[in-house]
Every structure is written in structure tokens, then in C-alpha cells.
N, C-alpha and C. Protein backbone atom coordinates (compact mmCIF):
# COMPACT_ATOMS: atom_id res chain seq x y z
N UNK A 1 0.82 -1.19 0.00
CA UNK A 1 0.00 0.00 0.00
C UNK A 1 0.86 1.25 0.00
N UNK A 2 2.00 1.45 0.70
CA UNK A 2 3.15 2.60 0.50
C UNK A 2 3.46 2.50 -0.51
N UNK A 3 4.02 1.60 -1.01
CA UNK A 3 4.43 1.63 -2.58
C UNK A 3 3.94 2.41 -3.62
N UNK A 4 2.53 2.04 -3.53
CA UNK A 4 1.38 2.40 -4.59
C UNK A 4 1.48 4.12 -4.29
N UNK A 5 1.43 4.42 -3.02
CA UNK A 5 1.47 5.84 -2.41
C UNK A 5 2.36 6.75 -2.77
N UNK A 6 3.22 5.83 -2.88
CA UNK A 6 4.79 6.68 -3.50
C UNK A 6 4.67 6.85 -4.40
N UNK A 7 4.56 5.60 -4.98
CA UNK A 7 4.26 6.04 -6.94
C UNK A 7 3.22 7.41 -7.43
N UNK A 8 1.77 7.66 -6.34
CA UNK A 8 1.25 8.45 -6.81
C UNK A 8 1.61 9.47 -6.75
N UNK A 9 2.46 9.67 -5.24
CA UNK A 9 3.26 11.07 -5.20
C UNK A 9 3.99 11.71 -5.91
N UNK A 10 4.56 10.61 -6.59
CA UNK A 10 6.10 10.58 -7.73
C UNK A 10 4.87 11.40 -8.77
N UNK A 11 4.12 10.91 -9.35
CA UNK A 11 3.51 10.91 -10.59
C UNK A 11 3.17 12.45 -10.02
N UNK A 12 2.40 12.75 -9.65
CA UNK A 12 1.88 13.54 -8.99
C UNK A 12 2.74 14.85 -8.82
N UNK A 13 3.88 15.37 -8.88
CA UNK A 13 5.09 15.87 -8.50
C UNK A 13 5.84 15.80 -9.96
N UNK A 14 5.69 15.12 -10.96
CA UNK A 14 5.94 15.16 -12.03
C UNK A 14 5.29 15.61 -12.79
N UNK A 15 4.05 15.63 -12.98
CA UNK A 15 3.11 16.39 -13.91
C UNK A 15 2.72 17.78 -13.23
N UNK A 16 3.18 17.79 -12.04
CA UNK A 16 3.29 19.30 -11.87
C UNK A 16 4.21 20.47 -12.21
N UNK A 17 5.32 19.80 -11.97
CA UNK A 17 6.67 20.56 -12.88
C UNK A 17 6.07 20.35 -14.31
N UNK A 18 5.66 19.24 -14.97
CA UNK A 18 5.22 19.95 -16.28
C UNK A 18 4.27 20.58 -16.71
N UNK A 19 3.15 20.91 -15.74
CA UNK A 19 2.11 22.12 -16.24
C UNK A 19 2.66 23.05 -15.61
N UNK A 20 4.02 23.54 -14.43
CA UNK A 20 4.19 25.20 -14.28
C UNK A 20 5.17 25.33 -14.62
N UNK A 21 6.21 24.11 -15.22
CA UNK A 21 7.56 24.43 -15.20
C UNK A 21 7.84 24.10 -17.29
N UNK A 22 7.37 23.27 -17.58
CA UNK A 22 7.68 23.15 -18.77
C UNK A 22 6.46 23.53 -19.97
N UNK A 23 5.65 23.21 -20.03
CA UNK A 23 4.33 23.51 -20.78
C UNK A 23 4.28 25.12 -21.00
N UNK A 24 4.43 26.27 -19.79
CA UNK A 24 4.62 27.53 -20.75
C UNK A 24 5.75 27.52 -21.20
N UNK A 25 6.81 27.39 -21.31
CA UNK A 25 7.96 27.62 -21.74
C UNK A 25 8.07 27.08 -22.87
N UNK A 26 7.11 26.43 -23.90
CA UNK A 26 6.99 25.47 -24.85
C UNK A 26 6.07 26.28 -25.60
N UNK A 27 5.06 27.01 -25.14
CA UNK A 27 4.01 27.67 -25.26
C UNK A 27 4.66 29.31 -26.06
N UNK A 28 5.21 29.55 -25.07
CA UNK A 28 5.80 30.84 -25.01
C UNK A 28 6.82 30.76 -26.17
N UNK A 29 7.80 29.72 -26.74
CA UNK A 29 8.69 29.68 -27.55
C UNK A 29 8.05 29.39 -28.56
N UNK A 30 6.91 28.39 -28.73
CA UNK A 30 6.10 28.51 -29.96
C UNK A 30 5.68 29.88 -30.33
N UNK A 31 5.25 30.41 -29.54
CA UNK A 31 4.46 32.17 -29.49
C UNK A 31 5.35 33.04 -30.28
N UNK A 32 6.89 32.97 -29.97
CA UNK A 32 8.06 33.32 -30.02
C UNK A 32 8.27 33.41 -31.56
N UNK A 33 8.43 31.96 -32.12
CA UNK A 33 8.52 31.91 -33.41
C UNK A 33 7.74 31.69 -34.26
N UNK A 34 6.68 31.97 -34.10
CA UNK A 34 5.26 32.69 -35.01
C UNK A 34 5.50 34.16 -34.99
N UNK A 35 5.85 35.11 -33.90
CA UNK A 35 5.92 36.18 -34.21
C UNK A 35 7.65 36.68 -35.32
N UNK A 36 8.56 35.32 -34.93
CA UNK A 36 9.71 35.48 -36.05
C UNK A 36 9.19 35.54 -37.42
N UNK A 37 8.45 34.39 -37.88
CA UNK A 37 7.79 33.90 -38.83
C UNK A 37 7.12 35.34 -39.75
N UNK A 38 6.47 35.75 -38.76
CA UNK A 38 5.54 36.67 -39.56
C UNK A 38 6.09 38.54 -39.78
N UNK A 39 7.62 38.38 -39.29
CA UNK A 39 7.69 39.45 -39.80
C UNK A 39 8.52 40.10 -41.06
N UNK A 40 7.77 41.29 -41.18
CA UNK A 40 8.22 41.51 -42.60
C UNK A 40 9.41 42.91 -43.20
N UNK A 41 9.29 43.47 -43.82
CA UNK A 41 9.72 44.70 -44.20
C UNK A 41 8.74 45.87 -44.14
N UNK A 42 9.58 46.83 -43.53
CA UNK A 42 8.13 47.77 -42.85
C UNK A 42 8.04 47.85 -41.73
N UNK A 43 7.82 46.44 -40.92
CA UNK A 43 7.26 46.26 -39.68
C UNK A 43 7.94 47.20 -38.55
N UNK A 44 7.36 47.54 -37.37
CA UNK A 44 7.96 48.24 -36.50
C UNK A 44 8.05 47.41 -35.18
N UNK A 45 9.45 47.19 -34.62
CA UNK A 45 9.46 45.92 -33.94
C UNK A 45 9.90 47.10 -32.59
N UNK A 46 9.93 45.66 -31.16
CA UNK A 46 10.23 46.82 -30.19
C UNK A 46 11.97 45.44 -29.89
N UNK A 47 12.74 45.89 -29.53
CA UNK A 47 13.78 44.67 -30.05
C UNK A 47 13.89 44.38 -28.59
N UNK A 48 14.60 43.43 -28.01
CA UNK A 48 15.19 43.02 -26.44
C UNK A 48 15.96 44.12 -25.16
N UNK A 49 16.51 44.72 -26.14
CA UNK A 49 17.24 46.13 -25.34
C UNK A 49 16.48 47.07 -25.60
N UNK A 50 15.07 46.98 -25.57
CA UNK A 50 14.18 47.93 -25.52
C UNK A 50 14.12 48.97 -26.51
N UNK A 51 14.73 49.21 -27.70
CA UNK A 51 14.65 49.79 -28.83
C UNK A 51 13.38 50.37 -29.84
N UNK A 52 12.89 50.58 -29.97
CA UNK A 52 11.85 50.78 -31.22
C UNK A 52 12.83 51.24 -32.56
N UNK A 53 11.93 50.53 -33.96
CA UNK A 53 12.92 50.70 -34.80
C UNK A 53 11.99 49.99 -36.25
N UNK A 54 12.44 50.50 -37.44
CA UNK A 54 11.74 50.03 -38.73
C UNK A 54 12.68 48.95 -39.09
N UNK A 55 12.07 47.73 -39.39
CA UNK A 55 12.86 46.62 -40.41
C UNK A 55 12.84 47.14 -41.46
N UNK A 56 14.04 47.52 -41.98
CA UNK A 56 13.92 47.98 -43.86
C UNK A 56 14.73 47.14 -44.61
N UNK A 57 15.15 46.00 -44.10
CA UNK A 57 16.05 44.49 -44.90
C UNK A 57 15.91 43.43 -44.09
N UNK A 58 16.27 42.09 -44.49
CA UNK A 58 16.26 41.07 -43.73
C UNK A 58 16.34 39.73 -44.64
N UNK A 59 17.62 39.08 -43.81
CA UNK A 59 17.76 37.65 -44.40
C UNK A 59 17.51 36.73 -43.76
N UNK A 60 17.80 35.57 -43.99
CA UNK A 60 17.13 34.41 -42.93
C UNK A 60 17.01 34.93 -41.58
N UNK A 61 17.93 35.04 -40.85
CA UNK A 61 18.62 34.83 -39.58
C UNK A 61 18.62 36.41 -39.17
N UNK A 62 18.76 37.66 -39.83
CA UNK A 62 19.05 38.46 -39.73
C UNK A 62 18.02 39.72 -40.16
N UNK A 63 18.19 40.94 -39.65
CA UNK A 63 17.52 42.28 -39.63
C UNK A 63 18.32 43.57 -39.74
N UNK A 64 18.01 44.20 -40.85
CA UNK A 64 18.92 45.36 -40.41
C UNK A 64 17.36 46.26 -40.15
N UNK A 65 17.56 46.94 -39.17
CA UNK A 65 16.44 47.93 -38.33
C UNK A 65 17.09 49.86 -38.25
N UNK A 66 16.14 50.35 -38.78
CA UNK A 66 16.18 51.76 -39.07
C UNK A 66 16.01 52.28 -37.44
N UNK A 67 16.63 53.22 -36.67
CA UNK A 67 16.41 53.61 -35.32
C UNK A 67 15.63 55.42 -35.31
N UNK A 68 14.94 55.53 -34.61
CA UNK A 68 14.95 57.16 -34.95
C UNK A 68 14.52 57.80 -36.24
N UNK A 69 14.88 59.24 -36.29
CA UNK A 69 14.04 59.88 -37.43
C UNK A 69 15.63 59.96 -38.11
N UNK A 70 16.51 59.66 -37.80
CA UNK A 70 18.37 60.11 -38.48
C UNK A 70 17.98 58.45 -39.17
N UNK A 71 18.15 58.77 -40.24
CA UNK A 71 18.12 57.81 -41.75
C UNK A 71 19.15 56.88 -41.84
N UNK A 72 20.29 57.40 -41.07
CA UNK A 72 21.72 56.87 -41.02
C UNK A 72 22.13 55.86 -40.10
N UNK A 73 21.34 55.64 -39.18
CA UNK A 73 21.06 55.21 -37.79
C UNK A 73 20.28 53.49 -37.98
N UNK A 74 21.22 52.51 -38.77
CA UNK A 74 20.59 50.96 -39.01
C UNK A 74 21.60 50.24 -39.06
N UNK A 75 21.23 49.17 -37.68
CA UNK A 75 21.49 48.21 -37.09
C UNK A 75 21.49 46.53 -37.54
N UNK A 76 22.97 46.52 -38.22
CA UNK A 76 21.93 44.90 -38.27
C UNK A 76 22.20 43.89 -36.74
N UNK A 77 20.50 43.16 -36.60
CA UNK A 77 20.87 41.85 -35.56
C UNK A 77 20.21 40.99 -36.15
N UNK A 78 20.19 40.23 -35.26
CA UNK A 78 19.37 38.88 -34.95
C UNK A 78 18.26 38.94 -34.92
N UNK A 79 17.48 38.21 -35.92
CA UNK A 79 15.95 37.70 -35.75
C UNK A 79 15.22 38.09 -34.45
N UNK A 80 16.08 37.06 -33.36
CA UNK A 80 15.85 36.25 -32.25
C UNK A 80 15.95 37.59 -31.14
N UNK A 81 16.44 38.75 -31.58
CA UNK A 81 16.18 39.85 -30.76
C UNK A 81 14.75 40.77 -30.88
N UNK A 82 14.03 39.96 -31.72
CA UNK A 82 13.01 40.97 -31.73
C UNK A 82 12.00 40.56 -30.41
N UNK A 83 11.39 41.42 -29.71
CA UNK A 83 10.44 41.07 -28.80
C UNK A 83 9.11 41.37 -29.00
N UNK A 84 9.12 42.39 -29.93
CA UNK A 84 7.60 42.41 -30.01
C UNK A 84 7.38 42.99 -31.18
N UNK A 85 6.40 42.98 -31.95
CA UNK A 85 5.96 43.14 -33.44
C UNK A 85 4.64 44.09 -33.65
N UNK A 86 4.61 44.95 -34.52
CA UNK A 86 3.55 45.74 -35.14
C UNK A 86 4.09 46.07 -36.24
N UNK A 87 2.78 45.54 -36.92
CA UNK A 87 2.88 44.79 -38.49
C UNK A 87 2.39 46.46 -39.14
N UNK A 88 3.04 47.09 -40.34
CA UNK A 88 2.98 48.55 -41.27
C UNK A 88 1.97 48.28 -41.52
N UNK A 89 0.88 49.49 -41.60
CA UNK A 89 0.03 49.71 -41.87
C UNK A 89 -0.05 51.03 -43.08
N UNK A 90 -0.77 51.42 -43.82
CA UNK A 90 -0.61 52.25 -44.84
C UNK A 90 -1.88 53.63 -44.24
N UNK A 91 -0.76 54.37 -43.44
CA UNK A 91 -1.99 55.30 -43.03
C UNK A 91 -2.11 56.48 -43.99
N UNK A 92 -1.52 56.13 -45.06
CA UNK A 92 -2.33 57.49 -46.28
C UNK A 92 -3.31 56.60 -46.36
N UNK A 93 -4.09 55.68 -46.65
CA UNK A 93 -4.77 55.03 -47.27
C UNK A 93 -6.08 55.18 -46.18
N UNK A 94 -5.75 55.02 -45.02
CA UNK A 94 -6.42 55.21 -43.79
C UNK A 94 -6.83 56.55 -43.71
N UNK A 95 -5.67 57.62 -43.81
CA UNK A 95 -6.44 59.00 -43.56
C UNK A 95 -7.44 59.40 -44.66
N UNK A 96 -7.16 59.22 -46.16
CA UNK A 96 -7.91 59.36 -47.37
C UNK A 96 -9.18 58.73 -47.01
N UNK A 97 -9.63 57.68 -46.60
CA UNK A 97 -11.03 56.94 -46.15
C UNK A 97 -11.84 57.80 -45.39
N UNK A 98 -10.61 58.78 -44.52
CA UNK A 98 -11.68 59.19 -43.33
C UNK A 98 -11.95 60.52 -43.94
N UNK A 99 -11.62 61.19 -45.02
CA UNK A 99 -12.04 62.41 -45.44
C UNK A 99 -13.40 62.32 -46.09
């Protein structure tokens, strides 16, 4: 009867580390590279060192990112530094609608 007890504890103690300890972290890295996936030229990303900045090139692995209103001011990194994404929108097209 301990035996059986142990085992449930064991089990029990194991599927808990994997719903708080592994399952988001699986979640979150999928999340991760859907937002790699989907970005483009244009886009305005916010990068890991807290940056805001325009993607205006990009190869596999890589980004060169426009900083600021100084034209001169582009960075290339890593994909894998971007943290957060907002996808270009065409706001002549937007303001012309609302006239």
C-alpha cells in the first residue's frame, strides 16, 4: 500500500513541474517563433534592449532595423532579438477613407 502511495506522489510531482515548469515555456517559444515567422519589411518591432525601430532588410537569420528619425542610424541583428511586433500599416490610405 506505500508503494502504490509513492508512486502516486512521484507521478503527482511530475506532472506538476510539467504544467508550471515546462508547458509555458513550450508555449511561449512557440508564441516566439510565429511572431519570427511573420515578420516583414516595414514592420515596427520593439527589439530586447528595448529599442523601437523600422525593419527595412532582412535575411534568414538576420535584420537590419532603421532607429529614430536620423536615416543613417541601421542596425543589423538577430531575428531572435526581436520582442515584439507591429505589423505597417498604410496610413495614407487610412487618412484618405476618413475624409
Amino acid at each position: 500500500m506505500s508503494t502504490i502511495g509513492w508512486v502516486v506522489y512521484l507521478v503527482a510531482i511530475v506532472a506538476m513541474f510539467y504544467f508550471i515548469g515546462i508547458r509555458p515555456s513550450q508555449k511561449e517559444r512557440q508564441k516566439q517563433q510565429e511572431l519570427l515567422a511573420s515578420v516583414a519589411v516595414g514592420d515596427t518591432v520593439l527589439t530586447t534592449s528595448g529599442f523601437y525601430g523600422v525593419i527595412i532588410d532582412m535575411t534568414d537569420d538576420t535584420v537590419i532595423v532603421e532607429f529614430g528619425n536620423n536615416k543613417n542610424c541601421r542596425i543589423p541583428m538577430q531575428k531572435t532579438a526581436i520582442a515584439q511586433l507591429e505589423k505597417a500599416t498604410n496610413s495614407a490610405a487610412k487618412s484618405d477613407e476618413k475624409k
